[in-house]
Protein backbone atom coordinates (compact mmCIF):
# COMPACT_ATOMS: atom_id res chain seq x y z
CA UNK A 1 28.05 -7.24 42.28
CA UNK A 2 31.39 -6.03 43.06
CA UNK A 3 34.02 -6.73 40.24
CA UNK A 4 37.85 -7.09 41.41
CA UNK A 5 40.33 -6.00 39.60
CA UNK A 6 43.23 -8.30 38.40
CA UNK A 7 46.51 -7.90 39.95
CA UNK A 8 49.05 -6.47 37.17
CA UNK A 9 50.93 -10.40 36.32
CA UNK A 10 47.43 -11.63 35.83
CA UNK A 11 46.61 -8.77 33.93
CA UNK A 12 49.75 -9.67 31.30
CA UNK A 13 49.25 -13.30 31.13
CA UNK A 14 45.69 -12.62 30.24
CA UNK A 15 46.70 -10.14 27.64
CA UNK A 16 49.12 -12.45 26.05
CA UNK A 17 46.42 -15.38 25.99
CA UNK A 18 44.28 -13.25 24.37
CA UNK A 19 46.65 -12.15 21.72
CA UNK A 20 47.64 -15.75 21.11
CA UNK A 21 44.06 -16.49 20.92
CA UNK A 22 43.22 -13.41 18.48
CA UNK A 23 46.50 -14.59 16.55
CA UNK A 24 45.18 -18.38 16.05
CA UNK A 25 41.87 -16.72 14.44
CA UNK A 26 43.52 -14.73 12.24
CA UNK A 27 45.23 -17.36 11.12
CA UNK A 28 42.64 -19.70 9.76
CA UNK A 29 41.31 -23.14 11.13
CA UNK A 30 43.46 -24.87 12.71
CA UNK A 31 45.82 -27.75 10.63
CA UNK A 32 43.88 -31.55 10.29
CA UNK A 33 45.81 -34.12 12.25
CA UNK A 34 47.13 -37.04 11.28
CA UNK A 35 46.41 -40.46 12.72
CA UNK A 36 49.89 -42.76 12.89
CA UNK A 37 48.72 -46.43 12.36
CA UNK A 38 51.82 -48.46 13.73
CA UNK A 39 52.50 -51.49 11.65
CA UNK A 40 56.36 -52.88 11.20
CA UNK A 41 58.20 -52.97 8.58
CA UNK A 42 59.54 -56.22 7.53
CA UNK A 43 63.01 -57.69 6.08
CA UNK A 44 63.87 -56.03 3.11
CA UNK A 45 60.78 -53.72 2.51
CA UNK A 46 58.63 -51.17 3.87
CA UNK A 47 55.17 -51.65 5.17
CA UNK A 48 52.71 -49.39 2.55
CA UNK A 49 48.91 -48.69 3.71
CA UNK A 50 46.93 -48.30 1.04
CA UNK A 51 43.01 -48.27 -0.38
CA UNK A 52 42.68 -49.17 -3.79
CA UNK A 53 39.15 -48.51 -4.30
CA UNK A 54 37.31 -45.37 -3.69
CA UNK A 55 34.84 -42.79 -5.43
CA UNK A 56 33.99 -39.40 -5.99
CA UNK A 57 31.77 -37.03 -7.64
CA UNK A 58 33.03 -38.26 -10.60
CA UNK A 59 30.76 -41.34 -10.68
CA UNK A 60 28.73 -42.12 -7.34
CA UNK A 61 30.47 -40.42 -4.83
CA UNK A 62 29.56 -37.64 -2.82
CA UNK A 63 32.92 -36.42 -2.34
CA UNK A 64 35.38 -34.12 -3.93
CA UNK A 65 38.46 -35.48 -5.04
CA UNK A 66 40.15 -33.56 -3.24
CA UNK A 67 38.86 -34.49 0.05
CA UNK A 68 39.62 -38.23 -0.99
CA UNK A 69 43.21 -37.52 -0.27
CA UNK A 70 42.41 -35.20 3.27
CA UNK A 71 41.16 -38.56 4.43
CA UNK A 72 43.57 -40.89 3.31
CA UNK A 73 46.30 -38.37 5.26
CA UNK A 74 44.26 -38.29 8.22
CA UNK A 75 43.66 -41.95 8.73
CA UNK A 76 47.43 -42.63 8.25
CA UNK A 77 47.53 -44.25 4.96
CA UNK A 78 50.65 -43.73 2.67
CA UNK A 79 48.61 -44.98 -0.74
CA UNK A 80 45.29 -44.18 -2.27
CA UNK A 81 43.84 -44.86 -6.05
CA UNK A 82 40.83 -43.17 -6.99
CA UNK A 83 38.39 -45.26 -9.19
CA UNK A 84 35.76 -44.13 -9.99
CA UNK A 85 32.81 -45.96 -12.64
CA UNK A 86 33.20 -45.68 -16.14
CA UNK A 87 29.70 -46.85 -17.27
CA UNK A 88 27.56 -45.30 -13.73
CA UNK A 89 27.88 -41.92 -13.78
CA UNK A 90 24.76 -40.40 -11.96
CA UNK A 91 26.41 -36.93 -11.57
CA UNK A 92 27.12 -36.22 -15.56
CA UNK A 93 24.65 -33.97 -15.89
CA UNK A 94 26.57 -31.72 -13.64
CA UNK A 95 29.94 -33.13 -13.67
CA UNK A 96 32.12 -33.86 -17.48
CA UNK A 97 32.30 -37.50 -17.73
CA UNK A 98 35.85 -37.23 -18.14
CA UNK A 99 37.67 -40.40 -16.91
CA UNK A 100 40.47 -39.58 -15.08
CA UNK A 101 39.45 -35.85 -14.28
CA UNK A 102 39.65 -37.01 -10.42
CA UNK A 103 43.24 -37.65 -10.83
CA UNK A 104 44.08 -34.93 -12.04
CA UNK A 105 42.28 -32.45 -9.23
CA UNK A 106 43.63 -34.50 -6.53
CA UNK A 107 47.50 -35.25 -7.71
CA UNK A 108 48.24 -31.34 -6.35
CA UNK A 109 47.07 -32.27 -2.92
CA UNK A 110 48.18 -35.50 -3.29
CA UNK A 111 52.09 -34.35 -3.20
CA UNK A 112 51.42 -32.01 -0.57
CA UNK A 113 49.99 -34.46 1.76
CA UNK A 114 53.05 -37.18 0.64
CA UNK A 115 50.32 -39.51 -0.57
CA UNK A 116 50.79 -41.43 -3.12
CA UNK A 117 47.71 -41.38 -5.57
CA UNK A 118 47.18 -43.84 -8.24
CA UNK A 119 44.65 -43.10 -11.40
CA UNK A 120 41.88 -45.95 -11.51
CA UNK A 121 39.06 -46.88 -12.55
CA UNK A 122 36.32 -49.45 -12.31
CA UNK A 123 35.20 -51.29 -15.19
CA UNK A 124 31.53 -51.88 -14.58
CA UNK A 125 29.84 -54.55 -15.97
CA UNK A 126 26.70 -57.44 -15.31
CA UNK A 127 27.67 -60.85 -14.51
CA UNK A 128 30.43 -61.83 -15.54
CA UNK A 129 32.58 -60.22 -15.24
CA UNK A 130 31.20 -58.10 -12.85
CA UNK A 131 32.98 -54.97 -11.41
CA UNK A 132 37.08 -54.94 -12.10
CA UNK A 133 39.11 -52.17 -10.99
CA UNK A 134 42.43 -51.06 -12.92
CA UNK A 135 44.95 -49.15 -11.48
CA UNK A 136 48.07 -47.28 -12.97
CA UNK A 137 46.34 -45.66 -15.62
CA UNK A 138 47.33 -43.33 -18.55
CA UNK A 139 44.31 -42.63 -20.07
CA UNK A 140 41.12 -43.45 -18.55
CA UNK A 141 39.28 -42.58 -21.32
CA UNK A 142 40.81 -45.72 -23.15
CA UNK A 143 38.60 -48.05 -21.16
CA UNK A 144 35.22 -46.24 -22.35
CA UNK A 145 34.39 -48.89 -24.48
CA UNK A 146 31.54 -51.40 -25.44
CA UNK A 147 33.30 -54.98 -24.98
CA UNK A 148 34.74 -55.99 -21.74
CA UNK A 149 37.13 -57.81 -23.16
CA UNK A 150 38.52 -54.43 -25.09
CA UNK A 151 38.49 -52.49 -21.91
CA UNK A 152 40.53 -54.86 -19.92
CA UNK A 153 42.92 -55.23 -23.10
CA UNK A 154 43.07 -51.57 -23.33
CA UNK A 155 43.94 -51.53 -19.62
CA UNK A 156 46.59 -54.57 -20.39
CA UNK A 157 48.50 -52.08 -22.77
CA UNK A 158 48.90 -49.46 -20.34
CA UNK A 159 50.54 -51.88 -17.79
CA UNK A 160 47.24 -51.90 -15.36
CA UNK A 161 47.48 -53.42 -12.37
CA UNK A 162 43.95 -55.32 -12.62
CA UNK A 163 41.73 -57.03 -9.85
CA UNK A 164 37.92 -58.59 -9.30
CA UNK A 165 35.67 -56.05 -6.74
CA UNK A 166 33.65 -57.98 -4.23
CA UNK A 167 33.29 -61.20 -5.56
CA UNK A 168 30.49 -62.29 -3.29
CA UNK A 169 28.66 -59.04 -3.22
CA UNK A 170 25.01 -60.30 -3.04
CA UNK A 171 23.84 -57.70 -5.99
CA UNK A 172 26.40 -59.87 -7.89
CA UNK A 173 25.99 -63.15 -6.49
CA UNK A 174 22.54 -63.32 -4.71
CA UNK A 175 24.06 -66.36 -2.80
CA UNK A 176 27.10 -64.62 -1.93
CA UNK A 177 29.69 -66.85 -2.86
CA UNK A 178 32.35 -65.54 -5.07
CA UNK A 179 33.16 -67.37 -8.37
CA UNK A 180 35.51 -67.30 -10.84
CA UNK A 181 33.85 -67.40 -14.30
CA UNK A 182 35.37 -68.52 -17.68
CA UNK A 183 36.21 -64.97 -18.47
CA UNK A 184 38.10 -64.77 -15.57
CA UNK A 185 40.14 -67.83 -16.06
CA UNK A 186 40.31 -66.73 -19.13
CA UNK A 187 42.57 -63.46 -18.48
CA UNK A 188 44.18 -65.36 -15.77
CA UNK A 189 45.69 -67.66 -18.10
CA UNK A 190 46.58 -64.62 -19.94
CA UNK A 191 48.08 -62.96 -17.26
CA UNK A 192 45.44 -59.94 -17.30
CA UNK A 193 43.65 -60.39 -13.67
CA UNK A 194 46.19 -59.96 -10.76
CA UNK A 195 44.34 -59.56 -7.81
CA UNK A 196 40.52 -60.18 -6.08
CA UNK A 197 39.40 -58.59 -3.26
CA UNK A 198 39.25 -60.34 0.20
CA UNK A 199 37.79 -57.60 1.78
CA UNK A 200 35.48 -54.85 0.92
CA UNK A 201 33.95 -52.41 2.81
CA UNK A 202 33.03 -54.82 5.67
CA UNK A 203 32.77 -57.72 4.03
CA UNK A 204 34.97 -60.42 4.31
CA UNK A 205 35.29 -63.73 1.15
CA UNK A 206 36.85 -66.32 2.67
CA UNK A 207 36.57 -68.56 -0.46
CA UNK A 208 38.56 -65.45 -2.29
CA UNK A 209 42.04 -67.15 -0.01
CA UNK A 210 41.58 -70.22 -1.83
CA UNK A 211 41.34 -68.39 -5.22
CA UNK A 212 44.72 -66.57 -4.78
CA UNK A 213 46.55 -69.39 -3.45
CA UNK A 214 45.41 -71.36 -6.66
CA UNK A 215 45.62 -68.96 -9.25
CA UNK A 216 48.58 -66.61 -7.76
CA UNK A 217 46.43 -63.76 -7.10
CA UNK A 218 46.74 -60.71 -5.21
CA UNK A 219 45.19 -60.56 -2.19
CA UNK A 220 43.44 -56.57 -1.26
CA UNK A 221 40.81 -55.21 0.80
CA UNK A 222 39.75 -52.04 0.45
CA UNK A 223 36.98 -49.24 1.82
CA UNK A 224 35.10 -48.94 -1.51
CA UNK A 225 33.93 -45.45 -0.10
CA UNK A 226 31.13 -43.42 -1.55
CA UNK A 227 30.51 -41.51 0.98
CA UNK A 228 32.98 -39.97 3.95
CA UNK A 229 35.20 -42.30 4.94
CA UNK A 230 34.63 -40.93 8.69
CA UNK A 231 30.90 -41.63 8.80
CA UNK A 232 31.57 -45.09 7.36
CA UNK A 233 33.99 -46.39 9.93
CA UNK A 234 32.68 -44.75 12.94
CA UNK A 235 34.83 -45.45 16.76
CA UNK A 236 34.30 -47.24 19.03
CA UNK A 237 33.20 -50.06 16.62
CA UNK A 238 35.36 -49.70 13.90
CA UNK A 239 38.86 -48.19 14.56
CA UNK A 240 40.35 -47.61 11.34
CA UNK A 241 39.26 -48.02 7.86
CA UNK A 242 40.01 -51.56 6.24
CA UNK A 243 43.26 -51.13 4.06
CA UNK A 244 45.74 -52.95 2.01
CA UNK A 245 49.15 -53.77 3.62
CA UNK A 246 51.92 -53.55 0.18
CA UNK A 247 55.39 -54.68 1.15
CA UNK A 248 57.53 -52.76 -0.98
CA UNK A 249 61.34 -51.88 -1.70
CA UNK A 250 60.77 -48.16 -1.69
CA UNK A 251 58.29 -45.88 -0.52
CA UNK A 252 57.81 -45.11 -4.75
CA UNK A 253 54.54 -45.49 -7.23
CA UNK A 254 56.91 -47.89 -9.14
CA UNK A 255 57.69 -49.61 -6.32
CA UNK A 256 54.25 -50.21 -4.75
CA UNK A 257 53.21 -51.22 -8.25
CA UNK A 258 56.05 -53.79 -8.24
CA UNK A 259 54.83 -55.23 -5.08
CA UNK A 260 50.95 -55.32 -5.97
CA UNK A 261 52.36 -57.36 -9.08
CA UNK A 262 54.43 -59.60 -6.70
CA UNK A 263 51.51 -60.15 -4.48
CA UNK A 264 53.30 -58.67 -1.50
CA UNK A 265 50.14 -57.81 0.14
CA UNK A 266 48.17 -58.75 3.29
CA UNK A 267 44.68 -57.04 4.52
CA UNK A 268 44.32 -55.26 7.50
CA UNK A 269 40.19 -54.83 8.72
CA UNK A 270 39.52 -53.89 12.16
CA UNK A 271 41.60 -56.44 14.43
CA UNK A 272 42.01 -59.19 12.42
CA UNK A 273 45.26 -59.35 9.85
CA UNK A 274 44.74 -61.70 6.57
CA UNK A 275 47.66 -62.75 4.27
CA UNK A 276 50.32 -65.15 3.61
CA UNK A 277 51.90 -67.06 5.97
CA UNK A 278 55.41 -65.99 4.23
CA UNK A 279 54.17 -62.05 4.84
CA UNK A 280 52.29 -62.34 7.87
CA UNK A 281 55.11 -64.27 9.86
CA UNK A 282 57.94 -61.91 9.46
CA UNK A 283 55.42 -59.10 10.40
CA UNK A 284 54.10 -60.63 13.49
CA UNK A 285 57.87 -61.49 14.38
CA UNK A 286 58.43 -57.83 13.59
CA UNK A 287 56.04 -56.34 16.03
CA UNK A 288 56.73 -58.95 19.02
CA UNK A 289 59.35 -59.22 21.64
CA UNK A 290 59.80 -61.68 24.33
CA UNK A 291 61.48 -59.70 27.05
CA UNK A 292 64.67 -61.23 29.22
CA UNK A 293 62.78 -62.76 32.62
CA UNK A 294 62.50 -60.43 35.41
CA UNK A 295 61.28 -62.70 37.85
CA UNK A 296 61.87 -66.82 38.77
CA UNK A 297 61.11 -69.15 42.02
CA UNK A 298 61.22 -72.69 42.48
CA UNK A 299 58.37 -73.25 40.44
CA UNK A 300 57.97 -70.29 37.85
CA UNK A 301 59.43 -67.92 35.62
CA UNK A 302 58.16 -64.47 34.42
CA UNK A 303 58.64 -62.64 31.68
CA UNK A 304 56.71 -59.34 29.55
CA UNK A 305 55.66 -60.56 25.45
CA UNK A 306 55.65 -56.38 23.40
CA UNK A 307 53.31 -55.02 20.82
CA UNK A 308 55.15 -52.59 18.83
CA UNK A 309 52.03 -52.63 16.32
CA UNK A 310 48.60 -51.07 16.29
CA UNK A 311 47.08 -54.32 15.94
CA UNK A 312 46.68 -56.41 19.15
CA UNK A 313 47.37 -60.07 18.73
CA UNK A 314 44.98 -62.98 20.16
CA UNK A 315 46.98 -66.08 21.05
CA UNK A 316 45.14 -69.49 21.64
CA UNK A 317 45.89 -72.97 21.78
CA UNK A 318 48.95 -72.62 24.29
CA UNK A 319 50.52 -75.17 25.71
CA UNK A 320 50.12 -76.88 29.56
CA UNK A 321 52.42 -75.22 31.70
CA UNK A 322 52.15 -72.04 29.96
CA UNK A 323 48.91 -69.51 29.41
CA UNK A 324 46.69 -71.21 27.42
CA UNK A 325 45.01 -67.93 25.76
CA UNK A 326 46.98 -64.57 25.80
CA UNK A 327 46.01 -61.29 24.30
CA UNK A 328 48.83 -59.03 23.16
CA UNK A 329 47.22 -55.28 23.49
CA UNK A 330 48.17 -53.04 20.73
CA UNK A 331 51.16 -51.10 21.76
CA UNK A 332 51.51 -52.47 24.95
CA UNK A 333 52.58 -55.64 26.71
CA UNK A 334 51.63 -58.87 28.37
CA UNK A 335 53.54 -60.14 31.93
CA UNK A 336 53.42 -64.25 31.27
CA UNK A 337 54.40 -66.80 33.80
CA UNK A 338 55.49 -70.50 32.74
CA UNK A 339 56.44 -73.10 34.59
CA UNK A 340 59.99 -73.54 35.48
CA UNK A 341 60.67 -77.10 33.18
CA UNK A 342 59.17 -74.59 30.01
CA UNK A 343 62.08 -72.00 30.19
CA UNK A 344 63.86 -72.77 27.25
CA UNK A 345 61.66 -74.46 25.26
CA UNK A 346 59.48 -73.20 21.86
CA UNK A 347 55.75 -72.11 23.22
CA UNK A 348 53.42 -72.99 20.46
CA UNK A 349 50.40 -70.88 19.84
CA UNK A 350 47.99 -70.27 17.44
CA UNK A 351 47.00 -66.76 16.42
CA UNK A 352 43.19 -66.62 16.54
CA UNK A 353 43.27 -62.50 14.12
CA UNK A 354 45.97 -63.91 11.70
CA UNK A 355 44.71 -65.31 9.10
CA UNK A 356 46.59 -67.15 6.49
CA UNK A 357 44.05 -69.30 4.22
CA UNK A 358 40.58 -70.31 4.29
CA UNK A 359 40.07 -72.08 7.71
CA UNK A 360 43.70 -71.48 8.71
CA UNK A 361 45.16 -68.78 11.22
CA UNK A 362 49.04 -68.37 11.54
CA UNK A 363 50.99 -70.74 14.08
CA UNK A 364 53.82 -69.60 16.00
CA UNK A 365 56.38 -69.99 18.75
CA UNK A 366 57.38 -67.75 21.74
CA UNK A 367 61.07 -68.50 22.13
CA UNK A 368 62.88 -67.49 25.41
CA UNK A 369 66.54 -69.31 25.93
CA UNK A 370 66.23 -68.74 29.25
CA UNK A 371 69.72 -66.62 29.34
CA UNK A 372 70.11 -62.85 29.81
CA UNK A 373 68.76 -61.69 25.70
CA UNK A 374 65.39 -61.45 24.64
CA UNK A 375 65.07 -63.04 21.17
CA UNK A 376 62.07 -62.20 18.82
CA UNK A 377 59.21 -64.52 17.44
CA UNK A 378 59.99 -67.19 15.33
């Protein structure tokens, strides 16, 4: 085989490749990336993603703490409490059955990465009251005690931010329908449970809607991850991990606990959104544009609905004249045609991935004056 020689540029570009290349090694792996999950701010606050519920080798986990906050930076999310059991701890053989100790590794990381990390833990108990997460700890430790009742008062004196896990989880309920016992009613009324989760792991309550709404309770989902987040929610099935949406006035600890008290919260699993009406609206009106028309005859008018979100929208129920089903791709837009005697008028629809109660999905109207400006969702 006759080898040819490279001409002399080649020979230079080759050599610098390589030296970039040798440099690169030398250097280490290269940096983790970080996934940007679009979602909108809305009037007055900023749009927090959060999970509220993980674990680590500290109780049942199999990860380091650590790596809890590598994956919350990675999948995009701005929030992230690690809870980890107080009474299960199948590692403490190996591992001090310190509560709290997972805090404490991770809060280093944590403020490199610009994550805010919350100390937790879950309360774990038989029925009722089941499994209760508090977040916004001092003193873990605190909660390490024989009586429910003392470890959610213990909790109450540091100012815990309290909620029910998994409410219809069949190991808890065998029929899987979430209740609220006479304990919890009872620390309702005292103002000692804030919050139930909707969602957990991939799991959705419904009934837990109807709790909220009665009881003015915090609505959350969360991952409840034992294991690596990444072999949990694994593409193309599942493209993103389920999170909490927190609405607050600063991107702060104090301020995301304000909002989790103030039940500024909706849940975002896979494509379907779950909250409020009076937090959902503004943040579908946030993320969609009606564009000015581009096009008109006799009979028809066009125009192009926008996605600024990561979370496409699935409109149903429209009205004659107009599309009666429309799908609003994440990040990307939609070219509608109406007939002419619409242009002007409020196009009702009913979005089939919001959710807003039990039963209910959010209703709204794509308004287009028919002059020159494109005006937003009402």
């Amino acid at each position: 085989m006759k080898l040819h020689r490279l001409p002399p540029p080649c020979r230079s570009l080759a050599k610098a490749a390589l030296g970039a290349f040798c440099l690169i090694m030398a250097c280490g792996p290269l940096a983790a990336q970080r996934r940007t999950l679009r979602m909108p701010d809305i009037p007055g606050f900023v749009t927090l993603k959060g999970d509220f519920h993980v674990h680590t080798v500290f109780s049942d986990g199999d990860v380091w703490p650590t790596m809890r906050v590598e994956e919350a930076w990675r999948d995009g999310l701005d929030a992230l409490a690690l809870t980890d059991h107080i009474e299960y701890l199948p590692h403490k053989d190996y591992i001090p059955a310190r509560h709290g100790a997972a805090w404490e590794i991770a809060r280093g990381r944590a403020a490199e990465k610009d994550i805010l990390l919350i100390q937790g833990v879950e309360i774990t108990r038989g029925m009722p009251p089941g499994h209760i997460n508090a977040l916004f700890l001092t003193d873990g430790d605190a909660l390490d005690v024989p009586e429910p009742m003392d470890a959610i008062e213990a909790a109450v004196k540091q100012g815990a931010f309290i909620f029910y896990n998994h409410p219809g989880w069949k190991q808890q309920e065998p029929d899987g329908i979430p209740r609220l016992y006479p304990i919890h009613l009872d620390w309702i009324a005292r103002g000692w449970l804030h919050g139930i989760e909707y969602f957990n792991d991939f799991s959705a309550y419904p009934l837990v809607l109807d709790m909220c709404r009665d009881h003015k309770l915090t609505i959350l989902g969360n991952s409840d991850s034992h294991g690596a987040v990444s072999e949990q929610y694994l593409p193309p099935e599942h493209k993103h991990r389920v999170m909490t949406l927190v609405f607050a006035k600063e991107r702060t600890l104090d301020s995301l606990r304000e909002a989790l008290f103030a039940r500024r919260t909706a849940v975002w699993a896979g494509d379907q959104l779950t909250g409020t009406e009076e937090i959902v609206q503004p943040l579908f009106a946030a993320a969609v544009t009606v564009s000015r028309p581009h096009h008109a005859d006799d009979k028809a008018v066009w125009f192009n609905v926008s996605n600024g979100s990561d979370l496409p929208f699935v409109l149903i129920d429209g009205p004659a004249g107009a599309p009666s089903r429309m799908t609003i791709p994440a990040g990307g837009s939609v070219n509608v045609r109406i007939e002419k005697e619409l242009a002007g008028r409020p196009l009702a629809y009913t979005v089939k991935n919001v959710v807003t109660g039990n039963g209910q999905n959010l209703k709204v109207q794509l308004t287009w004056d028919g002059g020159e400006a494109p005006r937003r969702i009402r």
